[in-house]
C-alpha atoms as a PDB file:
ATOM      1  CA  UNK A   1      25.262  32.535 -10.442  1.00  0.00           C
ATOM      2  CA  UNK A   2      24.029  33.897 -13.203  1.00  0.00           C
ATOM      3  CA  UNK A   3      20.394  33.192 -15.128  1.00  0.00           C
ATOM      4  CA  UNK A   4      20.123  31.288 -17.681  1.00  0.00           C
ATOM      5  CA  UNK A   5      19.051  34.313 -19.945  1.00  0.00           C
ATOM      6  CA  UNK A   6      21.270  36.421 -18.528  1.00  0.00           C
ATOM      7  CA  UNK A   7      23.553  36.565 -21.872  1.00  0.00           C
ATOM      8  CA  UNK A   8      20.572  36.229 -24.518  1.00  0.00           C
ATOM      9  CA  UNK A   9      19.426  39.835 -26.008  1.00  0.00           C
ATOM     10  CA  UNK A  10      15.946  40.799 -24.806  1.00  0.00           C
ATOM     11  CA  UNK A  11      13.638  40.369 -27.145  1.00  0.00           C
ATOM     12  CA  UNK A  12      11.503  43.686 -28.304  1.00  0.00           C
ATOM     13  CA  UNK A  13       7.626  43.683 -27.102  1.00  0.00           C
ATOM     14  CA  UNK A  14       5.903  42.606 -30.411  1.00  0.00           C
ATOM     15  CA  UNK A  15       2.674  43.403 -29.324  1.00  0.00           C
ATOM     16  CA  UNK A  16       3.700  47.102 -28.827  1.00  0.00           C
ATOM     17  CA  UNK A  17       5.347  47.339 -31.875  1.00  0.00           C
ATOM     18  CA  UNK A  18       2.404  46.073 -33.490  1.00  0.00           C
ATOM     19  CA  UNK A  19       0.319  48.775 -31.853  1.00  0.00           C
ATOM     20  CA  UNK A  20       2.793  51.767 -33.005  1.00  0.00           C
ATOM     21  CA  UNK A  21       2.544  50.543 -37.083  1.00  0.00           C
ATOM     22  CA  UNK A  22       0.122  52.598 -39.027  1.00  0.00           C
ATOM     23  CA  UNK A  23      -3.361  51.285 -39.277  1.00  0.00           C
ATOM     24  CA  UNK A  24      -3.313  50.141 -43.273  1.00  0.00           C
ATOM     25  CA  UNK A  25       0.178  48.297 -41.798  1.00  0.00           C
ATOM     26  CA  UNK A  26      -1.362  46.544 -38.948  1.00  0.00           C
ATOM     27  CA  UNK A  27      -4.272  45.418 -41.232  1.00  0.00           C
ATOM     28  CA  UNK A  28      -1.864  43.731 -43.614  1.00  0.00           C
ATOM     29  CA  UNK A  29      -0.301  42.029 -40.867  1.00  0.00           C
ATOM     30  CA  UNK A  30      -3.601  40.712 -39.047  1.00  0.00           C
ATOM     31  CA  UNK A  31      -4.551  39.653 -42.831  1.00  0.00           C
ATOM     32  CA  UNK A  32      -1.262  37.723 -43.218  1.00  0.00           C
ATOM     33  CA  UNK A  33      -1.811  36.378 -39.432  1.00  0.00           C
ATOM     34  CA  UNK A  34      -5.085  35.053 -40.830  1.00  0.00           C
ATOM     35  CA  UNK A  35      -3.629  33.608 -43.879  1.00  0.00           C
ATOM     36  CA  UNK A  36      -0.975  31.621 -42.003  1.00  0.00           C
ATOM     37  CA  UNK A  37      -3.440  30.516 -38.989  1.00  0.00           C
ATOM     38  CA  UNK A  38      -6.959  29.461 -41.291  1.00  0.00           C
ATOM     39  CA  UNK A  39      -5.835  28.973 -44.776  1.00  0.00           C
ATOM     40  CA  UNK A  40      -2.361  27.484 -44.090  1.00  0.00           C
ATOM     41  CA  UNK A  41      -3.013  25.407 -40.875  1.00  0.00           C
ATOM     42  CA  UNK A  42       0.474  26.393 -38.851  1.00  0.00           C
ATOM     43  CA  UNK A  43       0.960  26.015 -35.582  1.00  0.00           C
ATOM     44  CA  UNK A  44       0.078  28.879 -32.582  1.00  0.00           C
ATOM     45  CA  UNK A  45       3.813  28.578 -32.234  1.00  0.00           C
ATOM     46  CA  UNK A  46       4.979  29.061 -35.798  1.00  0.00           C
ATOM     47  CA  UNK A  47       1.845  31.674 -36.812  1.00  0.00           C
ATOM     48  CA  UNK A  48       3.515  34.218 -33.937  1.00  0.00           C
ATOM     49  CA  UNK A  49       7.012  33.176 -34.623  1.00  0.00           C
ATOM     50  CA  UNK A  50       6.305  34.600 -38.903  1.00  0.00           C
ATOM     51  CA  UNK A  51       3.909  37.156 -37.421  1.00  0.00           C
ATOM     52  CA  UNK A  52       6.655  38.399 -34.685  1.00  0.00           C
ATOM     53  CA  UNK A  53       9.153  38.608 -37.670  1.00  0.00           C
ATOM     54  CA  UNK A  54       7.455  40.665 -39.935  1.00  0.00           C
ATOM     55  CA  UNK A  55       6.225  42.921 -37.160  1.00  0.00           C
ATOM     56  CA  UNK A  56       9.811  43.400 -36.543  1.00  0.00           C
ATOM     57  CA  UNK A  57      10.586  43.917 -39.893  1.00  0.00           C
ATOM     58  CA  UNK A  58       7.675  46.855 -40.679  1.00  0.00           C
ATOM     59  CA  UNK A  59       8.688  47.921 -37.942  1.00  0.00           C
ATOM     60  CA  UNK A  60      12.185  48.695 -38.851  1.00  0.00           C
ATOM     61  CA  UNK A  61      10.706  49.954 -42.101  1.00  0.00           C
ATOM     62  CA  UNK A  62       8.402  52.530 -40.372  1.00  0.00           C
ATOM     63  CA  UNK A  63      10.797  53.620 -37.600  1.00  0.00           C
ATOM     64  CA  UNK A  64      13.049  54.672 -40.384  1.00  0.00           C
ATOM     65  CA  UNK A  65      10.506  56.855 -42.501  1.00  0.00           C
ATOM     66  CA  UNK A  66       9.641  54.104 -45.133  1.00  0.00           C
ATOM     67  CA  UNK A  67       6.439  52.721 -45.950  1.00  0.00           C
ATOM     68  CA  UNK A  68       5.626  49.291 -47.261  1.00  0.00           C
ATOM     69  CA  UNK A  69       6.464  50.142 -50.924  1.00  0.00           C
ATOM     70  CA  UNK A  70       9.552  51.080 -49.719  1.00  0.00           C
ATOM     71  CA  UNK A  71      10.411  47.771 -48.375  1.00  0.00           C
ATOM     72  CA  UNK A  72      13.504  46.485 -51.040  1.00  0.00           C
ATOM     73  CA  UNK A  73      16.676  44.110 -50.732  1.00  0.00           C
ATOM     74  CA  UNK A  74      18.646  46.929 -49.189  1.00  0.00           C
ATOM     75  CA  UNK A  75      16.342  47.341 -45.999  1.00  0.00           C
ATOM     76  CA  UNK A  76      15.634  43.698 -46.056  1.00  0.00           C
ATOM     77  CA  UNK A  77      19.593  43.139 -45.404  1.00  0.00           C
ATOM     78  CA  UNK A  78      19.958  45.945 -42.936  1.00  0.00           C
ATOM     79  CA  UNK A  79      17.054  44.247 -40.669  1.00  0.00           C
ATOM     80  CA  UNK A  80      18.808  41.419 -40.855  1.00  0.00           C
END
């Protein structure tokens, strides 16, 4: 019988994609971390869920030559 998970996608490692960013790109994501953690009060749960996305989303952004100012609608959409 199969697992439960057996038909979900596996989900990328976040923390490794974190890592591989460039520095000034990490720092603006531990900054944001920060923001949503001390100064808005979320959750552990939802502070890594927003945290995970937007490391996913630089991510995309860096693996395909762009930097942050070149984050617009267009790559946005294709992320999604």
């Amino acid at each position: 019988m199969p697992s439960p998970r057996s038909g979900r996608a596996r989900r990328p490692d976040l923390r490794a994609l974190r890592a591989a960013l460039p520095e000034p790109v990490r720092a603006v994501v531990t900054g944001y971390e920060r923001h949503l953690g001390l100064e808005r009060g979320l959750s552990a749960h939802t502070v890594r869920a927003y945290v995970g996305d937007a490391v996913s989303l630089l991510g995309f952004v860096v693996d395909g030559g762009g930097a942050l100012a070149d984050l617009d609608l267009a790559r946005l959409r294709a992320w999604l």
